[in-house]
PDB file of N, CA and C in Angstrom:
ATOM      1  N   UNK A   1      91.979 131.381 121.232  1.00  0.00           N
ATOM      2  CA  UNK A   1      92.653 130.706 122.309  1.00  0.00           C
ATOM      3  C   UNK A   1      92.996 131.731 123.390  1.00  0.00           C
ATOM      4  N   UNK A   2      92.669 131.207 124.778  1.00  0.00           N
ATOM      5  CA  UNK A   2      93.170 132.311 125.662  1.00  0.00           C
ATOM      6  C   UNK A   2      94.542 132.174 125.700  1.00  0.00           C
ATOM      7  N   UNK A   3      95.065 133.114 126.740  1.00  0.00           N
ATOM      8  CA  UNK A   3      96.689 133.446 126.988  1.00  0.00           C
ATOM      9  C   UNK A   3      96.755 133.224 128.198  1.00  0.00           C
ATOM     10  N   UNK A   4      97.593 132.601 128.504  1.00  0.00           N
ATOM     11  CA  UNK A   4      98.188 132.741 129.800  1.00  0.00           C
ATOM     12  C   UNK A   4      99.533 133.268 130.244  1.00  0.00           C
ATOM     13  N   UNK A   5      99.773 133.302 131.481  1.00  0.00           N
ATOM     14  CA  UNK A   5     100.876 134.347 132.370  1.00  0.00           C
ATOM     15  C   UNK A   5     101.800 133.485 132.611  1.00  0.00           C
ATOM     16  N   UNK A   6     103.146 133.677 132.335  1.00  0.00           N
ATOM     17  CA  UNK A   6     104.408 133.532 132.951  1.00  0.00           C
ATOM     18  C   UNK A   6     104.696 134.143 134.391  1.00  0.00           C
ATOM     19  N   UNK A   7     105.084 133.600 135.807  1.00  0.00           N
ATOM     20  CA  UNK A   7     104.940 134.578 136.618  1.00  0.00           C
ATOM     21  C   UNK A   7     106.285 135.284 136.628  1.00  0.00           C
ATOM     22  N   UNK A   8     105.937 136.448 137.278  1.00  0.00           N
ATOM     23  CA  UNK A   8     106.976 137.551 137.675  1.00  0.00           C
ATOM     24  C   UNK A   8     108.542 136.451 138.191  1.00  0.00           C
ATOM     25  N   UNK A   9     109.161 137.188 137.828  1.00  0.00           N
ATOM     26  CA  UNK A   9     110.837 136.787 137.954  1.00  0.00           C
ATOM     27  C   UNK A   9     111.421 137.673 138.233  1.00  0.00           C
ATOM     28  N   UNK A  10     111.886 137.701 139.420  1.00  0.00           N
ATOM     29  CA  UNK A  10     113.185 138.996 140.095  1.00  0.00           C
ATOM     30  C   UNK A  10     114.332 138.217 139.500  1.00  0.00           C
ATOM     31  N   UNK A  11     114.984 139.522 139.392  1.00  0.00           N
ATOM     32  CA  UNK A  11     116.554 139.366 138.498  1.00  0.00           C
ATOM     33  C   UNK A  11     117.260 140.272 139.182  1.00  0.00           C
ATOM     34  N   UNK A  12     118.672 140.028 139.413  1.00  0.00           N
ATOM     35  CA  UNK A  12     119.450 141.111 139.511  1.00  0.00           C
ATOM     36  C   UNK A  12     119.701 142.051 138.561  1.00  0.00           C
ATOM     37  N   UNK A  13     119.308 143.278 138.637  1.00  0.00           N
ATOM     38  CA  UNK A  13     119.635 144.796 138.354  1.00  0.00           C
ATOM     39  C   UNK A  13     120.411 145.024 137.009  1.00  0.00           C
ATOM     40  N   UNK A  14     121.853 144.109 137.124  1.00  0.00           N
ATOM     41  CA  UNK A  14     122.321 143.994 135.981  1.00  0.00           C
ATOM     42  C   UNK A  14     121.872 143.153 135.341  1.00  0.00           C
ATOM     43  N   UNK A  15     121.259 142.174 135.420  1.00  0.00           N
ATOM     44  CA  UNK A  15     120.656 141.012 134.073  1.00  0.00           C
ATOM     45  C   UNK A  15     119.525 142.094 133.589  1.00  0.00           C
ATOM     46  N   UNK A  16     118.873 142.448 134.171  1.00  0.00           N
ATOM     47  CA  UNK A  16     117.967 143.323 133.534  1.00  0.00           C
ATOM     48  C   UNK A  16     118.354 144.049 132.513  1.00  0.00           C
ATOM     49  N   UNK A  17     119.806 145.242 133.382  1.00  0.00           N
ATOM     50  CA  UNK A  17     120.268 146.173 132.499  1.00  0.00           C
ATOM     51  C   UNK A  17     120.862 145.554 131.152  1.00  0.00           C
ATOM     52  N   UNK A  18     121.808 144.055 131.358  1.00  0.00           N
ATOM     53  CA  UNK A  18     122.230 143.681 130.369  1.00  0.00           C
ATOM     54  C   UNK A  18     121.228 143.152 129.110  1.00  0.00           C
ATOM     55  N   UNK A  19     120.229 142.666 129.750  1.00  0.00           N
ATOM     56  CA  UNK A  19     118.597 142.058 128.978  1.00  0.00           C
ATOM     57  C   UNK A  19     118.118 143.133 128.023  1.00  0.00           C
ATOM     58  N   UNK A  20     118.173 144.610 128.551  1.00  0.00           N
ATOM     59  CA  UNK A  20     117.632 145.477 128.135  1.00  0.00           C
ATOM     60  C   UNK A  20     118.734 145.967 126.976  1.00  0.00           C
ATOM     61  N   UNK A  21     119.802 145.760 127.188  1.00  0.00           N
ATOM     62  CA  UNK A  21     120.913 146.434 126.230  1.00  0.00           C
ATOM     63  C   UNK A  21     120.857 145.582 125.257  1.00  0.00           C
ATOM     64  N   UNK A  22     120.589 144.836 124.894  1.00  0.00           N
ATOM     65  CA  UNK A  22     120.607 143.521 123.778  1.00  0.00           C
ATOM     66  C   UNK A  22     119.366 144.078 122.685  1.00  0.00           C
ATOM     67  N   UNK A  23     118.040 144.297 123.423  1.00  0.00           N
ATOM     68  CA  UNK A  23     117.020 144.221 122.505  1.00  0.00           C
ATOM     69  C   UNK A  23     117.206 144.726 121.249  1.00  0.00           C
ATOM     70  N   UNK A  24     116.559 144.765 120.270  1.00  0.00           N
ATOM     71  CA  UNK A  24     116.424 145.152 118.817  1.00  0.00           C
ATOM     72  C   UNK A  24     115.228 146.446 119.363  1.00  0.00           C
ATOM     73  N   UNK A  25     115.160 146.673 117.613  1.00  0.00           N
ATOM     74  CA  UNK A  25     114.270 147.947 117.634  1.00  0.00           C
ATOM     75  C   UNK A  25     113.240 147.862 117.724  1.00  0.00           C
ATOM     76  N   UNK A  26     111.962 148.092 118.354  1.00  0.00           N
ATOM     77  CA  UNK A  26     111.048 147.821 118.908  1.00  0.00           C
ATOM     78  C   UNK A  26     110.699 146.435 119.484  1.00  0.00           C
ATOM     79  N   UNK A  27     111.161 146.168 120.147  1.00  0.00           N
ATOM     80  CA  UNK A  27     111.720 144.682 120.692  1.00  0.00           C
ATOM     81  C   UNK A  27     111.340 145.481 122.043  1.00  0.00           C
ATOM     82  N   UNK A  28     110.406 144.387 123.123  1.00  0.00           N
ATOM     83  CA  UNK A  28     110.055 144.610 124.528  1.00  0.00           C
ATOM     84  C   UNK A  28     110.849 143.681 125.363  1.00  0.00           C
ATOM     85  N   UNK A  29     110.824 144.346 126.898  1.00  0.00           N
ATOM     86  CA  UNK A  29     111.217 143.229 127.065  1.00  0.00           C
ATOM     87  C   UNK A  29     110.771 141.923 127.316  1.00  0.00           C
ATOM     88  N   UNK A  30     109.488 141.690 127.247  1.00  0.00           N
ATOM     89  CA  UNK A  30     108.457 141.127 127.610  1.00  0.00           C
ATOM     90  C   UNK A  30     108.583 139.871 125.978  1.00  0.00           C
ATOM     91  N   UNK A  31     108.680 140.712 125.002  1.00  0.00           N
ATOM     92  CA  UNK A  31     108.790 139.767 124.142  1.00  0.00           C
ATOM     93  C   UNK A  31     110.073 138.801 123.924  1.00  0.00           C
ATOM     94  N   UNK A  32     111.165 139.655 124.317  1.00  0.00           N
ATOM     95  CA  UNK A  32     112.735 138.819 124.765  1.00  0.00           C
ATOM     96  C   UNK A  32     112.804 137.722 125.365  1.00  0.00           C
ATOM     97  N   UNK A  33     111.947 137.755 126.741  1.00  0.00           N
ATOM     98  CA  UNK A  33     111.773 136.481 127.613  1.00  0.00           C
ATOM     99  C   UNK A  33     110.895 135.511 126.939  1.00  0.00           C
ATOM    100  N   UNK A  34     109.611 136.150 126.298  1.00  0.00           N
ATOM    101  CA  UNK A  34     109.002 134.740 125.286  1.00  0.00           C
ATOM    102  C   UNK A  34     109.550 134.428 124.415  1.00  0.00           C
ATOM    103  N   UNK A  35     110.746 134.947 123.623  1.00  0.00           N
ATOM    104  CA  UNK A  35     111.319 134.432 122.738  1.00  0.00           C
ATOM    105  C   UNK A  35     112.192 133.736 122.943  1.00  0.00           C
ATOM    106  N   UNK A  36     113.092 133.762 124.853  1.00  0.00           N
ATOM    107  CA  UNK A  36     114.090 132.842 124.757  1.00  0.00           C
ATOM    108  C   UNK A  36     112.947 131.942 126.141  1.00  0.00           C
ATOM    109  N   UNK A  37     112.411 131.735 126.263  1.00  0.00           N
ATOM    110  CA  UNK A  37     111.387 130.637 127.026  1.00  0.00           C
ATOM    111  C   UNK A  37     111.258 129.567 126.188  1.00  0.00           C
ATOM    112  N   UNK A  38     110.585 130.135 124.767  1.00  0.00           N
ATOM    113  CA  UNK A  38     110.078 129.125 123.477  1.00  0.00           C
ATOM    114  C   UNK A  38     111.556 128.365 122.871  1.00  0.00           C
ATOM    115  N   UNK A  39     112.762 129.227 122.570  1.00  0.00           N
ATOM    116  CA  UNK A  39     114.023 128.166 122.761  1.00  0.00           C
ATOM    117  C   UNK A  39     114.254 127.383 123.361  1.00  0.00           C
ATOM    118  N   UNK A  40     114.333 128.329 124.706  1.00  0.00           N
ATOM    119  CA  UNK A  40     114.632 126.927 125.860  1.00  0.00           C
ATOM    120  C   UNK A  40     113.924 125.998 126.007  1.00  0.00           C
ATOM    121  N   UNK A  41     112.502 125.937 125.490  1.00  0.00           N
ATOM    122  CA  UNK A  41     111.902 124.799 125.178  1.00  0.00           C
ATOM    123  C   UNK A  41     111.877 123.944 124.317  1.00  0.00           C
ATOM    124  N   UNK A  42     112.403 124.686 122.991  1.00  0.00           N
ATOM    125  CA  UNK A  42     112.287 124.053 122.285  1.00  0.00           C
ATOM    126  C   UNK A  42     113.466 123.096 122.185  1.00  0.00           C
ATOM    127  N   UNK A  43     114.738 123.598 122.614  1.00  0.00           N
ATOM    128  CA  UNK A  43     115.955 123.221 122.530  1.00  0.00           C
ATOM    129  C   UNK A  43     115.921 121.992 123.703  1.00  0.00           C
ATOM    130  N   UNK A  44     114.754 122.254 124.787  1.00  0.00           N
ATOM    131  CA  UNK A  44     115.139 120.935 125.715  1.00  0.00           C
ATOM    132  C   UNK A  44     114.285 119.546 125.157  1.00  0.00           C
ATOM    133  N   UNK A  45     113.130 120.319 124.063  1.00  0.00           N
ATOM    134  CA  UNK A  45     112.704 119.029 123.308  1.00  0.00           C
ATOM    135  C   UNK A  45     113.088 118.561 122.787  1.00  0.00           C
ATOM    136  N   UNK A  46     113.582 119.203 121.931  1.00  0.00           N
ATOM    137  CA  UNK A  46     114.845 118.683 120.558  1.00  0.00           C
ATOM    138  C   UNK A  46     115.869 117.586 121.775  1.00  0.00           C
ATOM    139  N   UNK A  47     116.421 118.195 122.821  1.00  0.00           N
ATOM    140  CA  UNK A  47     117.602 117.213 123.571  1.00  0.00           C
ATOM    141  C   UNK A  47     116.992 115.895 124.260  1.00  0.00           C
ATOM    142  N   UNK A  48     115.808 115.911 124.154  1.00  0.00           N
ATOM    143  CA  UNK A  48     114.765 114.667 124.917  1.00  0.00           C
ATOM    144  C   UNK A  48     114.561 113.671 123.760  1.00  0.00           C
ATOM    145  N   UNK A  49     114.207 114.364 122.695  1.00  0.00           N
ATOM    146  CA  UNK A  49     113.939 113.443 121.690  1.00  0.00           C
ATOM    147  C   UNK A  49     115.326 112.581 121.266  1.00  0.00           C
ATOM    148  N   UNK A  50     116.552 113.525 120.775  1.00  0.00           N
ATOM    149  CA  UNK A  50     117.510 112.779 120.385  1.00  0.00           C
ATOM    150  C   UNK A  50     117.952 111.682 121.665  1.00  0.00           C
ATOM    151  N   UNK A  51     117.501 112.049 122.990  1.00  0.00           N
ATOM    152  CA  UNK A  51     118.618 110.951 123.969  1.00  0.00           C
ATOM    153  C   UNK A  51     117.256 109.664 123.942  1.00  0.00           C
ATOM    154  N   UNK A  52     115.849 110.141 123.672  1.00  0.00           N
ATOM    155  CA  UNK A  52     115.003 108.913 123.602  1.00  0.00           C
ATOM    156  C   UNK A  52     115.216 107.901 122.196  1.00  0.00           C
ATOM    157  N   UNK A  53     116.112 108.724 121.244  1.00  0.00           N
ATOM    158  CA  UNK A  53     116.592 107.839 119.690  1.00  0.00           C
ATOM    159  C   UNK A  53     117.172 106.912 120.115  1.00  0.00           C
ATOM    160  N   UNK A  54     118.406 107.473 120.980  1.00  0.00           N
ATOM    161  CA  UNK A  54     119.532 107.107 121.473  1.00  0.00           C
ATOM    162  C   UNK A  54     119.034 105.888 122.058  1.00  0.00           C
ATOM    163  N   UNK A  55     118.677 106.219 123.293  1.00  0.00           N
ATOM    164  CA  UNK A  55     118.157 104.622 123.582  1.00  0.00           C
ATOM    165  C   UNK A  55     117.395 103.499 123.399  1.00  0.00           C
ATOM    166  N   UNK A  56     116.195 104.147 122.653  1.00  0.00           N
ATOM    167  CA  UNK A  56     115.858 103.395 121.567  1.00  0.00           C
ATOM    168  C   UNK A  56     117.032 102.433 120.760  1.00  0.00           C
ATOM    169  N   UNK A  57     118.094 102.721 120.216  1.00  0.00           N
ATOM    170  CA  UNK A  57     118.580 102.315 119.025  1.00  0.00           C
ATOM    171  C   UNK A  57     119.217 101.222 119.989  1.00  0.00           C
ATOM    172  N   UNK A  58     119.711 101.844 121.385  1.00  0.00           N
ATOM    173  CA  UNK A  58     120.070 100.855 122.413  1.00  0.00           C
ATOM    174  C   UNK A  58     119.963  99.969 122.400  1.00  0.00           C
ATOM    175  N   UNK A  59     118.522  99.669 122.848  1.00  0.00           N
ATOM    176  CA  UNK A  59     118.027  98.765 123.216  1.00  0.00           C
ATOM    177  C   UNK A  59     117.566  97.698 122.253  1.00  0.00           C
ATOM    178  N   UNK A  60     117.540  98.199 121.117  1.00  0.00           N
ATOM    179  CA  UNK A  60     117.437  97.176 119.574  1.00  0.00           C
ATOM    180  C   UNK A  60     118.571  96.587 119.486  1.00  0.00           C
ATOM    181  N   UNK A  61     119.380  97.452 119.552  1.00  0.00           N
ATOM    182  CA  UNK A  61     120.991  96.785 119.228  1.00  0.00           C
ATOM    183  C   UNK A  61     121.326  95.599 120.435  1.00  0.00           C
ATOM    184  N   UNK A  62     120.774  96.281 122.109  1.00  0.00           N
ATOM    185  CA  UNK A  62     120.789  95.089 122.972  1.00  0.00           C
ATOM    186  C   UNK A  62     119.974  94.140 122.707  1.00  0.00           C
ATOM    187  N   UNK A  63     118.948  94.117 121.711  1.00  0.00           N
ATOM    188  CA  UNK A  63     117.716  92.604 121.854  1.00  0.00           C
ATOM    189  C   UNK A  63     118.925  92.063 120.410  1.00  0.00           C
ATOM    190  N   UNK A  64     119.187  92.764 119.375  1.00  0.00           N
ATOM    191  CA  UNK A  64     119.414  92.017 118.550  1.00  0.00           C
ATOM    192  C   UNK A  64     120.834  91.655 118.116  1.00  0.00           C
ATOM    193  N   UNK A  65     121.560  91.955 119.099  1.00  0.00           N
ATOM    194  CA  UNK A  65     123.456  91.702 119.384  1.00  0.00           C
ATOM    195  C   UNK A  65     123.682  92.592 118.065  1.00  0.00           C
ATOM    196  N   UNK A  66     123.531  93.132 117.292  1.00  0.00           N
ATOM    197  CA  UNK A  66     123.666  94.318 116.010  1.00  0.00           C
ATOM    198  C   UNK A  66     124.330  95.624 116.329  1.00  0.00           C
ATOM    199  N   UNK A  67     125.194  95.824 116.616  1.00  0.00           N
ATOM    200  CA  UNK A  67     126.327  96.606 117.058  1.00  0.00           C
ATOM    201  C   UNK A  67     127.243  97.133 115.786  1.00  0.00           C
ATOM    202  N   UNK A  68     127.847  98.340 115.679  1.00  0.00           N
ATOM    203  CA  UNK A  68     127.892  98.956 114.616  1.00  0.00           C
ATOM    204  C   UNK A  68     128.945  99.626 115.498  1.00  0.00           C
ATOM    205  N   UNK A  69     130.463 100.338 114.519  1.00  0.00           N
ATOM    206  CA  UNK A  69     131.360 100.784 115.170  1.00  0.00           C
ATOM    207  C   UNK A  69     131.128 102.534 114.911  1.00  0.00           C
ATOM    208  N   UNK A  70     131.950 103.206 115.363  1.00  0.00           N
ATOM    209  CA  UNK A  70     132.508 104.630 115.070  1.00  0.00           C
ATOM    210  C   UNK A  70     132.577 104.728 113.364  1.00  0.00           C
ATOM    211  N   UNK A  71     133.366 103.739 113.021  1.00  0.00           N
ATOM    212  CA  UNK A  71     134.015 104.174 111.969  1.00  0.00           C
ATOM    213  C   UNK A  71     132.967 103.368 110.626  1.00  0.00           C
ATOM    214  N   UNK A  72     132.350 102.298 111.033  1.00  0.00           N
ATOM    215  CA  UNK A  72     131.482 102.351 110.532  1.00  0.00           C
ATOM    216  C   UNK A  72     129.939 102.889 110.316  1.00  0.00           C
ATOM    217  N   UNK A  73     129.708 103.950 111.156  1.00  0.00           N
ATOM    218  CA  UNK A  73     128.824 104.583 111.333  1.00  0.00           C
ATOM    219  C   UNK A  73     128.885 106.008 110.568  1.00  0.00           C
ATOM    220  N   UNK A  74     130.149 106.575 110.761  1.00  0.00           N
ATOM    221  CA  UNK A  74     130.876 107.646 109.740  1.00  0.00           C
ATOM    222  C   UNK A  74     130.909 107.582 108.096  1.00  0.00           C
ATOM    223  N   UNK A  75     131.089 106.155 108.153  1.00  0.00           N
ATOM    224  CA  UNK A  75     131.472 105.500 106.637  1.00  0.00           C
ATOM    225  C   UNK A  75     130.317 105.702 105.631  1.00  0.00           C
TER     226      UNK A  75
END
């Protein structure tokens, strides 16, 4: 599979410096940013999927008047 490029990102001076003070031991910084890119993706999929449950369950509960409380949902 080929690879492709993330483009260049200017940062202020200190995000860098602070970016750079974090890494682990042989840790780039190049690999830092793909590692929190693939979070932030993954974490905005994960938040897409649960709000598409969400309304999903909505909209069942609106076709079929089936409404369910707090406390029975806990229970």
């Amino acid at each position: 599979m080929k690879t492709a490029t993330i483009p260049s990102l200017r940062v202020d001076p200190l995000l860098r410096e602070a970016a750079e003070a974090v890494l682990e031991r042989g840790e780039t910084l190049s690999s830092f940013v793909e590692s929190a890119i693939r979070q932030g993706v993954e974490r905005r999929q994960t938040q897409r999927d649960f709000i598409a449950r969400g309304l999903a369950s909505y909209d069942k509960a609106c076709r079929t008047g089936l409404f369910f409380s707090s406390d029975e949902v806990m229970a």
